[in-house]
Protein backbone atom coordinates (compact mmCIF):
# COMPACT_ATOMS: atom_id res chain seq x y z
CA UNK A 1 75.70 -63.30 -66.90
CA UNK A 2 72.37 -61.59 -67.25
CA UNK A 3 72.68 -58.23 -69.71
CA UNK A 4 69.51 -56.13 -68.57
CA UNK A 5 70.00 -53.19 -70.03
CA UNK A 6 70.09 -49.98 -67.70
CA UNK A 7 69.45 -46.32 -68.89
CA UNK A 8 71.85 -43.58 -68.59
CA UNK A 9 71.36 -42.28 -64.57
CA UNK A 10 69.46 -45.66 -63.67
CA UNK A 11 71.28 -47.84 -61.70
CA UNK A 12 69.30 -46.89 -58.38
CA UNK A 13 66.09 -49.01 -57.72
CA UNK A 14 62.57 -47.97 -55.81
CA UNK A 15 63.63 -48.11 -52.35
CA UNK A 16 61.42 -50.24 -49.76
CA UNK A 17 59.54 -47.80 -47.34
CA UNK A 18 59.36 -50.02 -44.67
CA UNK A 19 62.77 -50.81 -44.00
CA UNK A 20 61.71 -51.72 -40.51
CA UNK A 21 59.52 -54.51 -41.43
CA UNK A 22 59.62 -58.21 -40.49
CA UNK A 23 62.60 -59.97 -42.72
CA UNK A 24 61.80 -62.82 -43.99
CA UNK A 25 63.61 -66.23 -44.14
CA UNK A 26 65.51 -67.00 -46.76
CA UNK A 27 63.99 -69.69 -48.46
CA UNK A 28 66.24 -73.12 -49.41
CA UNK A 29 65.13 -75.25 -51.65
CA UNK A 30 65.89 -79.30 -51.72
CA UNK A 31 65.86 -78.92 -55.42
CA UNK A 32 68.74 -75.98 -55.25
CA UNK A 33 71.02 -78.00 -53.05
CA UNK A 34 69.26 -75.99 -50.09
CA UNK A 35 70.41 -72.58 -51.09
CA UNK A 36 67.53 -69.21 -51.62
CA UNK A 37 65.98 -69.65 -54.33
CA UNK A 38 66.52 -66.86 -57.06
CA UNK A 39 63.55 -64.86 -58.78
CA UNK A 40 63.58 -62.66 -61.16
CA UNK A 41 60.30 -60.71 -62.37
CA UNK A 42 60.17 -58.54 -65.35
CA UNK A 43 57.66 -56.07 -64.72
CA UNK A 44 56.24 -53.87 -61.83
CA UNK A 45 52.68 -53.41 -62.79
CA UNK A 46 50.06 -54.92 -60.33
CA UNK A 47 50.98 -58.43 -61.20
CA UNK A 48 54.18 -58.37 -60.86
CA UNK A 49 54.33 -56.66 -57.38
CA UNK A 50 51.61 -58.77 -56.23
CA UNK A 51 53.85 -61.45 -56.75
CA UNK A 52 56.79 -60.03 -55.35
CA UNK A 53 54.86 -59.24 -52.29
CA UNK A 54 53.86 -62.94 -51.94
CA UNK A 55 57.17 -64.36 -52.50
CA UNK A 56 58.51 -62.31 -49.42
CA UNK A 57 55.91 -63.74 -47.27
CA UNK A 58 57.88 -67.26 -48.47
CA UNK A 59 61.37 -65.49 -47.29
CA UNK A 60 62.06 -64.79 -51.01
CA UNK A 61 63.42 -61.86 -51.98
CA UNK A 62 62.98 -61.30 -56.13
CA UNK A 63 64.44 -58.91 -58.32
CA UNK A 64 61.84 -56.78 -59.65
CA UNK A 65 62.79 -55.16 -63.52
CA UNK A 66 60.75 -52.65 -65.33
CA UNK A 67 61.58 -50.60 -68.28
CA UNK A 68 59.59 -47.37 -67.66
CA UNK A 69 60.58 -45.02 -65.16
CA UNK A 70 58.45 -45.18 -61.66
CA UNK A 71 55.25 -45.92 -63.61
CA UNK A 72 55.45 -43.08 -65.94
CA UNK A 73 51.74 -44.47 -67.76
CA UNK A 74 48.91 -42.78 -67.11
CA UNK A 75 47.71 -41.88 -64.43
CA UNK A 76 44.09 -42.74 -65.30
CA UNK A 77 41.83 -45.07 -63.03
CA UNK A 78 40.32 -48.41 -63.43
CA UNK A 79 36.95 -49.89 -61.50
CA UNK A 80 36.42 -53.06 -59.78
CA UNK A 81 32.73 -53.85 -60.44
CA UNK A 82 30.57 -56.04 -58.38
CA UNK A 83 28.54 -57.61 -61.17
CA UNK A 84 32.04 -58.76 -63.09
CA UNK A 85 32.84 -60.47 -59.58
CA UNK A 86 29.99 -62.39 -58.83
CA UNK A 87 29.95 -65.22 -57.01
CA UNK A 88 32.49 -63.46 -55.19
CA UNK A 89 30.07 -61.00 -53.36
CA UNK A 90 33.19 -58.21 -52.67
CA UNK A 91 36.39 -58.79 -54.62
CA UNK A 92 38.41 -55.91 -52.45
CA UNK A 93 37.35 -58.19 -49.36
CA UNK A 94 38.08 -60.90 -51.24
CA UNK A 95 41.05 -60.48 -51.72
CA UNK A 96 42.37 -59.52 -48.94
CA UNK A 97 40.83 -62.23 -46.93
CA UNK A 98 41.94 -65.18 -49.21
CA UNK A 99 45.01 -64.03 -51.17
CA UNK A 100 46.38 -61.29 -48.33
CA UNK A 101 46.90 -58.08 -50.60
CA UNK A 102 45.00 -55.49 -49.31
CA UNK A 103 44.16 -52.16 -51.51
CA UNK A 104 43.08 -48.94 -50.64
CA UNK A 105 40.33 -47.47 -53.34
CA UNK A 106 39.92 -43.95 -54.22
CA UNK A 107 36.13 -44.36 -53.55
CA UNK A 108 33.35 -46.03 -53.95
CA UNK A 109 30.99 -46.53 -57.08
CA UNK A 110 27.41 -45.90 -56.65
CA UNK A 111 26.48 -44.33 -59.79
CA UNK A 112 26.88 -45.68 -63.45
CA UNK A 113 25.61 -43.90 -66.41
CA UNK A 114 26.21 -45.66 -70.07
CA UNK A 115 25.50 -44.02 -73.00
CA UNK A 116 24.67 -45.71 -76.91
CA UNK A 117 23.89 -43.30 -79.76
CA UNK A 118 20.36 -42.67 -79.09
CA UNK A 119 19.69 -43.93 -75.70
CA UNK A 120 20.87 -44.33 -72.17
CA UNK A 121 20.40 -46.27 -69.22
CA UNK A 122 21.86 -45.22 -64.89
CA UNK A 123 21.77 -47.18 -62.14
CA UNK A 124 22.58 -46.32 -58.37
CA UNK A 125 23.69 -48.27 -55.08
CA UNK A 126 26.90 -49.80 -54.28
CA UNK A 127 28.56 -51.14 -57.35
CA UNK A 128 32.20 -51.06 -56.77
CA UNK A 129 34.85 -49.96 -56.53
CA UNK A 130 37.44 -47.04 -58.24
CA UNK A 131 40.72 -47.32 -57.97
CA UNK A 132 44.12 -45.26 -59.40
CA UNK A 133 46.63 -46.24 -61.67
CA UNK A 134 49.94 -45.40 -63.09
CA UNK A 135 51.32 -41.73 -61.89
CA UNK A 136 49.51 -41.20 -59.22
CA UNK A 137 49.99 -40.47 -55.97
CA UNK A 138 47.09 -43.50 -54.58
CA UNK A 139 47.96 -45.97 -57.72
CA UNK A 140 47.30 -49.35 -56.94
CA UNK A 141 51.30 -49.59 -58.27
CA UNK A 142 51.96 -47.21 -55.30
CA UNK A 143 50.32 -48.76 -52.91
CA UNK A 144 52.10 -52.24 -53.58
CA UNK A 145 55.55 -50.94 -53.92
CA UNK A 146 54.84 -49.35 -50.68
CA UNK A 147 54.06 -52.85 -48.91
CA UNK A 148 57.28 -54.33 -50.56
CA UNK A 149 60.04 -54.93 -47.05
CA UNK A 150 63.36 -56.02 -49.13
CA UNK A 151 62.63 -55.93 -52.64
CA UNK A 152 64.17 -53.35 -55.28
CA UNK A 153 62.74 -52.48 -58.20
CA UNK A 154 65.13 -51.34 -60.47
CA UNK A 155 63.55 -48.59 -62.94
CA UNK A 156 64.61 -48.00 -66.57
CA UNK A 157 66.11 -51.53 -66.66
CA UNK A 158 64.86 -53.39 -69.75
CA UNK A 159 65.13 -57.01 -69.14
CA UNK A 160 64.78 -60.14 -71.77
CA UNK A 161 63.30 -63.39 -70.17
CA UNK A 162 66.03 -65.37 -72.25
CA UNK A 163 69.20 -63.96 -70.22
CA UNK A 164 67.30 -63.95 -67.15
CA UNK A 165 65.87 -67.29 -67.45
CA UNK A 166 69.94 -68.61 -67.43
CA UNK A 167 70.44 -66.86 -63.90
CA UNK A 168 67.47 -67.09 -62.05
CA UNK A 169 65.79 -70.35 -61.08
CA UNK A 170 62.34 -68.69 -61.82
CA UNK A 171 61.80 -65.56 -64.12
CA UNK A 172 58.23 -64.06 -64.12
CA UNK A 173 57.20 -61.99 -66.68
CA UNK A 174 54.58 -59.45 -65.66
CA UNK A 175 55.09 -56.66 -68.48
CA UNK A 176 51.60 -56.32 -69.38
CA UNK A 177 52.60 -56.86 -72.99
CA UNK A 178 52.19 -59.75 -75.47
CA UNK A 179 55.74 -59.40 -76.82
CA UNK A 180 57.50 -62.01 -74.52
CA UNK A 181 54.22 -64.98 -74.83
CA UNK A 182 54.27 -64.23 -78.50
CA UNK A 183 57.68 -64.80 -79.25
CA UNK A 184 57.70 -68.26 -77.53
CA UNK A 185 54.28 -69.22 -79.72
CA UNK A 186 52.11 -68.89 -76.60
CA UNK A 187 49.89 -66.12 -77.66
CA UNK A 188 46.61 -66.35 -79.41
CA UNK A 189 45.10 -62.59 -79.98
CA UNK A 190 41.31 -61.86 -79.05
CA UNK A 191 41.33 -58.36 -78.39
CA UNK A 192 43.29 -55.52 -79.88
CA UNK A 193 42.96 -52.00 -80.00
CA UNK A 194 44.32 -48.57 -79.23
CA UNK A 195 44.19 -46.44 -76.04
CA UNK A 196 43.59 -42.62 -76.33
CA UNK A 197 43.30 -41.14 -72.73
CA UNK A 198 43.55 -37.74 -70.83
CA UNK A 199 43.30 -36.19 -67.16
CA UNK A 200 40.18 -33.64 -68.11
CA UNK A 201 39.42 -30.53 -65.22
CA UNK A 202 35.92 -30.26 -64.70
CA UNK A 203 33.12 -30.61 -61.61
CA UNK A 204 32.64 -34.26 -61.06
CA UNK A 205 30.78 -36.82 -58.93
CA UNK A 206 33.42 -38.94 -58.06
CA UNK A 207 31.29 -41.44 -57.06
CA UNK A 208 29.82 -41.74 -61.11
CA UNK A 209 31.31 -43.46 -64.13
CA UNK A 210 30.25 -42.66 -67.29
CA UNK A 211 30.38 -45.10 -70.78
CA UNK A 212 29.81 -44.80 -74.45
CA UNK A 213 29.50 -47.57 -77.05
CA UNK A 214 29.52 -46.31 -80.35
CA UNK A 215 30.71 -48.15 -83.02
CA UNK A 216 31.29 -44.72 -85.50
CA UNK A 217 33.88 -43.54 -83.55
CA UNK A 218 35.51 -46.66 -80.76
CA UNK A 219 34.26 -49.80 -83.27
CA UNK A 220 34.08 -52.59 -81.11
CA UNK A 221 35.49 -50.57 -78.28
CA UNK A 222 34.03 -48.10 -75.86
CA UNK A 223 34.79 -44.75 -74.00
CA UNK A 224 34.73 -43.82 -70.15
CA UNK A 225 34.85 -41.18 -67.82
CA UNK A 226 36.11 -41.81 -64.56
CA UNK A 227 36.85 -38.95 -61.63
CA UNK A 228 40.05 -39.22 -59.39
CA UNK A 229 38.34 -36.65 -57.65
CA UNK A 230 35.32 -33.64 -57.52
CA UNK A 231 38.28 -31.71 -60.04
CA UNK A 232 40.21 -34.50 -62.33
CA UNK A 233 39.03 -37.58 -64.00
CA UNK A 234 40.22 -39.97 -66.09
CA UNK A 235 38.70 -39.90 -69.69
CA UNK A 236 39.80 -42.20 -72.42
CA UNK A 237 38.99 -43.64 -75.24
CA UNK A 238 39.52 -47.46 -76.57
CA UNK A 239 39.25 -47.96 -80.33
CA UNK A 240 39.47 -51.34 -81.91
CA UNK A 241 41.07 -52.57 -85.28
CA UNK A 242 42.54 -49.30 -86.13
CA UNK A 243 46.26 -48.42 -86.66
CA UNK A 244 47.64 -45.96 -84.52
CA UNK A 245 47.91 -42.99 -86.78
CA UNK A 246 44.20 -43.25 -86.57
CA UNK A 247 43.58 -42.75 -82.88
CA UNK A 248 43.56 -38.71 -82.72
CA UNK A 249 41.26 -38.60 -85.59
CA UNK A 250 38.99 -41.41 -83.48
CA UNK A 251 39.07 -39.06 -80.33
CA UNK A 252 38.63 -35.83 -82.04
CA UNK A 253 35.55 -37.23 -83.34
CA UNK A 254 34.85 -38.83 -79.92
CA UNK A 255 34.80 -35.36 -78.34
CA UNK A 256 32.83 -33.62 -81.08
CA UNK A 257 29.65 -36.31 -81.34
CA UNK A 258 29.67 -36.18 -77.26
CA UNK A 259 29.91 -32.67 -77.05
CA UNK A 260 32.86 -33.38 -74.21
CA UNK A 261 35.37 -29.81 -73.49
CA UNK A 262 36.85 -30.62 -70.75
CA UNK A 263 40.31 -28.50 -70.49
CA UNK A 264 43.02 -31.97 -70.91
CA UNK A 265 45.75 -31.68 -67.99
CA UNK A 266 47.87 -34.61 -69.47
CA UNK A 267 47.61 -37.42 -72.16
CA UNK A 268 48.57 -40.73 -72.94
CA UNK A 269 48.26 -43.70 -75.45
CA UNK A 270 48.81 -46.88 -74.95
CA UNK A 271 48.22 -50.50 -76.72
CA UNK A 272 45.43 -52.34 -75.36
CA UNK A 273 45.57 -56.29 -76.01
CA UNK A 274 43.79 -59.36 -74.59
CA UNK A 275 43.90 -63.00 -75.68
CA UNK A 276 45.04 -66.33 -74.71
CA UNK A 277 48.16 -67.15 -73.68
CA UNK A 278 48.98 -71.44 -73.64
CA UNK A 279 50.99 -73.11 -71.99
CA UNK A 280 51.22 -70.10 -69.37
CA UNK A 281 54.79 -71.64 -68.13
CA UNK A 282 57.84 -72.77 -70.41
CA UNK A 283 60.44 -74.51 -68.78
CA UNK A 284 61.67 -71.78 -65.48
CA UNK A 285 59.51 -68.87 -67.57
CA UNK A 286 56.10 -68.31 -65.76
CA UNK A 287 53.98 -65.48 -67.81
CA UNK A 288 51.34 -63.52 -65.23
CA UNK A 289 49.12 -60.51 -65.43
CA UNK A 290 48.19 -59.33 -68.71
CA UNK A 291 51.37 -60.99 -70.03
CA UNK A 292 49.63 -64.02 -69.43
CA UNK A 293 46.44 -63.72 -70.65
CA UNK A 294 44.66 -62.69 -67.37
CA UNK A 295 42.91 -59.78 -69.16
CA UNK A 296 39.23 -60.08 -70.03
CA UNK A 297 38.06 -59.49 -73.37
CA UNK A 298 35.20 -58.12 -72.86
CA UNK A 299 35.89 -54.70 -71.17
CA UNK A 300 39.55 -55.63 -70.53
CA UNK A 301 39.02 -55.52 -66.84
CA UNK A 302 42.33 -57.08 -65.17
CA UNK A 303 42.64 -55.85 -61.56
CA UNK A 304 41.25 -58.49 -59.61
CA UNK A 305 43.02 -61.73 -62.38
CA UNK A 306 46.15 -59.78 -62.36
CA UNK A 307 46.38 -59.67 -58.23
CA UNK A 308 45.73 -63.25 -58.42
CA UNK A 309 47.90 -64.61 -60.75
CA UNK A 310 50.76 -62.77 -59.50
CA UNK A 311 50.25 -64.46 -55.86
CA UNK A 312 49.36 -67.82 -57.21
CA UNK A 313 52.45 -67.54 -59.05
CA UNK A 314 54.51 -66.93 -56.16
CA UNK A 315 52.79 -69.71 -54.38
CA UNK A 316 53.44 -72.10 -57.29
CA UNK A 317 56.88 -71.04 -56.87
CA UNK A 318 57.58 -71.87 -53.04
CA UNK A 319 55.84 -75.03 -53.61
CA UNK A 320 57.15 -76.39 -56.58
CA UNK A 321 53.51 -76.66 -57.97
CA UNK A 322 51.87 -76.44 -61.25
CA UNK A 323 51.28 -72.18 -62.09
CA UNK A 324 48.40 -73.29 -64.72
CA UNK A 325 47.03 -75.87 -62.20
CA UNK A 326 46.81 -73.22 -59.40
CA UNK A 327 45.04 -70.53 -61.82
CA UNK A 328 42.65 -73.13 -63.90
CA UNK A 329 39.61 -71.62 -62.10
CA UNK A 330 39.86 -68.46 -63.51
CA UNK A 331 39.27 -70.41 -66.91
CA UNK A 332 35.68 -69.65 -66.94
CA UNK A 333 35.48 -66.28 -66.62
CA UNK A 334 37.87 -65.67 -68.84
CA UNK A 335 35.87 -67.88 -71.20
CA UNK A 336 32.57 -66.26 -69.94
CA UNK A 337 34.09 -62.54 -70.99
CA UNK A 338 35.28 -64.17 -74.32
CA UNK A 339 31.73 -65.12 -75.78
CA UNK A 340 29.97 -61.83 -74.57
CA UNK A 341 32.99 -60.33 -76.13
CA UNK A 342 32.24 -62.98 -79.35
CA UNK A 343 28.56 -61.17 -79.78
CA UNK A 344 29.26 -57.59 -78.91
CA UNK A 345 31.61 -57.61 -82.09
CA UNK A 346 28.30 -58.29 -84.40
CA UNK A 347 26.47 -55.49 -82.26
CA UNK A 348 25.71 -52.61 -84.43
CA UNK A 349 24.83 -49.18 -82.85
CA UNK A 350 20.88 -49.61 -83.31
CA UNK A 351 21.34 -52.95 -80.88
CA UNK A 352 23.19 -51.01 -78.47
CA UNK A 353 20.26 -48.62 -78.51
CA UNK A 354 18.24 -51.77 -77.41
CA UNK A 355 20.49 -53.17 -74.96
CA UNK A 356 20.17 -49.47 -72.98
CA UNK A 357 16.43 -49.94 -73.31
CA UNK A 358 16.08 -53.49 -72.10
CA UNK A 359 18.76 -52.13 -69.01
CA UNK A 360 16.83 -49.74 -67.94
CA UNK A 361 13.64 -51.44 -67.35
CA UNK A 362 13.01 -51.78 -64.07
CA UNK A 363 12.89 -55.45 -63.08
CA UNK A 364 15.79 -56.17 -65.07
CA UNK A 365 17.67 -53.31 -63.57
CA UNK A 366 17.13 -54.60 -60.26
CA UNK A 367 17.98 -58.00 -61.75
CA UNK A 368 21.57 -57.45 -63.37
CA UNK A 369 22.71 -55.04 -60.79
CA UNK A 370 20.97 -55.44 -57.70
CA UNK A 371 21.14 -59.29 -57.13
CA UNK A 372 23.75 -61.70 -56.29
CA UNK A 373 22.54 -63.38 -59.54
CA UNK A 374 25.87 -64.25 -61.74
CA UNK A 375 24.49 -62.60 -64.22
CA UNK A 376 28.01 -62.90 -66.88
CA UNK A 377 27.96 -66.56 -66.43
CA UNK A 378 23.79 -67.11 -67.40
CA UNK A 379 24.53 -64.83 -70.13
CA UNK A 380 27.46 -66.57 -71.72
CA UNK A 381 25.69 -70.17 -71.51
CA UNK A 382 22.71 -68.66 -73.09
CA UNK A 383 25.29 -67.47 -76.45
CA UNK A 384 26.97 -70.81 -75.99
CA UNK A 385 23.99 -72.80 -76.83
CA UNK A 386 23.56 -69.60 -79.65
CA UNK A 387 27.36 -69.64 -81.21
CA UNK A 388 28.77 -72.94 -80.18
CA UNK A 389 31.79 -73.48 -77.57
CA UNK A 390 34.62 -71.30 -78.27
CA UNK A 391 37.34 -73.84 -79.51
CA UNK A 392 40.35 -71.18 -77.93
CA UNK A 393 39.74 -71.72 -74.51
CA UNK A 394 40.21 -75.47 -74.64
CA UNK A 395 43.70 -75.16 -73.76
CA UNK A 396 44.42 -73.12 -71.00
């Protein structure tokens, strides 16, 4: 018998919202002497519910497990930029068009402003798209859960994918963590670092982002600001190859050299981790989201791979298909974000300073963020030829 492990007071689950909706069919599978097929997914982050929500459309009802209690991260907001999408000319349309999850942004984003030590570069149109996160009200989370017709999600249940994986036919893991991949030898490391953030009260544009890259204070990290609204945004700070006890001395010094006061509303650190994970399935145990290596290195954007996975996982499920088969296209851009990610390690601050001047030139400002041109995917062939072919992503 499975032994997740329940918190004092815990035993009640997220309720569906729409308890008038559709039910499905439950599903029978050949394979499971025609009887529903049982799912178990450990994790409600984006992933996870994504494929929760995809497995209902199949008539199969999961059990959704999460440790924290109704996304108790955060809340702190994440963007959805068009250049990190291309070919794909609008990921939100995207994918709700091809993969049926649709998402409700907090608003648009037509103005980004990055920062290096001594120089700067801004550009304006449409380039995205902002979205919440965690404890808030419009989360992406939120939104998902929302959609969910039979599933529960029990809160404050920590699961392990070994007791689950003797119960359930399928167990996903979705935790956003590298705990579960790494203990099964399935996790290679690319990108690790710490996650200082706050909900700041100001005046804000909440159309704008704004990024720094400075290697005195984030090393081979970076800093953004990022409004929920014309009163609260998101600021945080991600520092690589640090310890922990190091962070508050990393932000305080963060705040000082960029001269930020913003009164801070609410705080919150987190680990933040991206790599490889191989072979992304071991026998019934399917890893997805971050979990499963879905995170790019070079920013650690992981909306639109996350959403993805999740369904495709779902769908690999129902069919009785091949998970890494399904998600082998997202190979390259994963291995696209690796080698920028390879180079902007050697970048000191004085090349930063001449990135933000070659940006802001005009005709390659148009260029990078006013084309359809895939600019990520030029780029990393150019430091291919330049570095070699990274050796990690052979196996994916």
């Amino acid at each position: 018998m499975c032994r997740a492990k329940l918190k004092p007071g815990s035993e009640t689950a997220y309720p569906p919202r729409n308890r008038r909706a559709r039910r499905g069919r439950e599903a029978g599978d050949p394979a499971y002497g025609g009887k529903p097929v049982k799912v178990g997914i450990i994790g409600a982050g984006i992933a996870g519910l994504c494929c929760a929500l995809a497995l209902e459309r199949y008539g199969i009802v999961p059990d959704v497990f999460d440790w924290s209690d109704h996304w108790d991260r955060g809340p702190f907001t994440a963007c959805l930029l068009e250049l990190f999408g291309r070919p794909v000319p609008d990921q939100l349309i995207d994918l709700r068009k091809r993969y049926g999850i649709s998402l409700e942004p907090i608003h648009t984003l037509n103005r980004l402003v990055m920062f290096s030590p001594r120089n700067m570069d801004q550009v304006q149109g449409w380039l995205g798209y902002v979205f919440a996160r965690g404890d808030h009200p419009r989360s992406i989370e939120r939104q998902l859960a929302a959609t969910l017709a039979r599933t529960r999600i029990r809160f404050n249940t920590a699961a392990d994918y070994r007791e689950l994986s003797t119960v359930y036919d399928h167990v996903v893991v979705a935790t956003g963590s590298t705990s579960f991949p790494l203990e099964t030898g399935c996790w290679t490391d690319i990108f690790r670092a710490w996650v200082r953030g706050a909900v700041v009260e100001g005046n804000f544009e909440p159309t704008a982002w704004f990024s720094w890259f400075d290697k005195s204070y984030a090393n081979n990290g970076y800093a953004y600001l990022g409004p929920f609204n014309n009163r609260e945004a998101s600021l945080a700070l991600v520092v690589s190859d640090i310890e922990q006890s190091e962070l508050e001395a990393r932000w305080q010094m963060f705040l000082k050299k960029e001269k930020l006061d913003y009164p801070l509303k609410r705080s919150f650190i987190m680990e933040h981790i991206a790599g490889v994970c191989y072979p992304k399935a071991v026998g019934n145990v399917t890893f997805i989201g971050n979990a499963g290596g879905f995170m790019d290195s070079m920013l650690g954007f992981g909306v639109y791979n996350s959403i993805v996975s999740g369904v495709l996982a779902a769908e690999a499920i129902h069919e009785g298909s091949s998970f890494p088969v399904k998600v082998s296209f997202l190979r390259k851009r994963l291995r696209d974000a690796y080698l920028i990610r390879r180079c902007l390690n050697k970048f000191t601050n004085h090349d930063y300073d001449r990135l933000m001047g070659v940006l802001k030139l005009p005709p390659v400002n148009r260029l990078v963020y006013n084309s359809s041109l895939d600019i990520i995917s030029l780029l990393s062939a150019v430091l291919e030829r330049i570095d070699g072919s990274p050796q990690l992503f052979n196996k994916f």
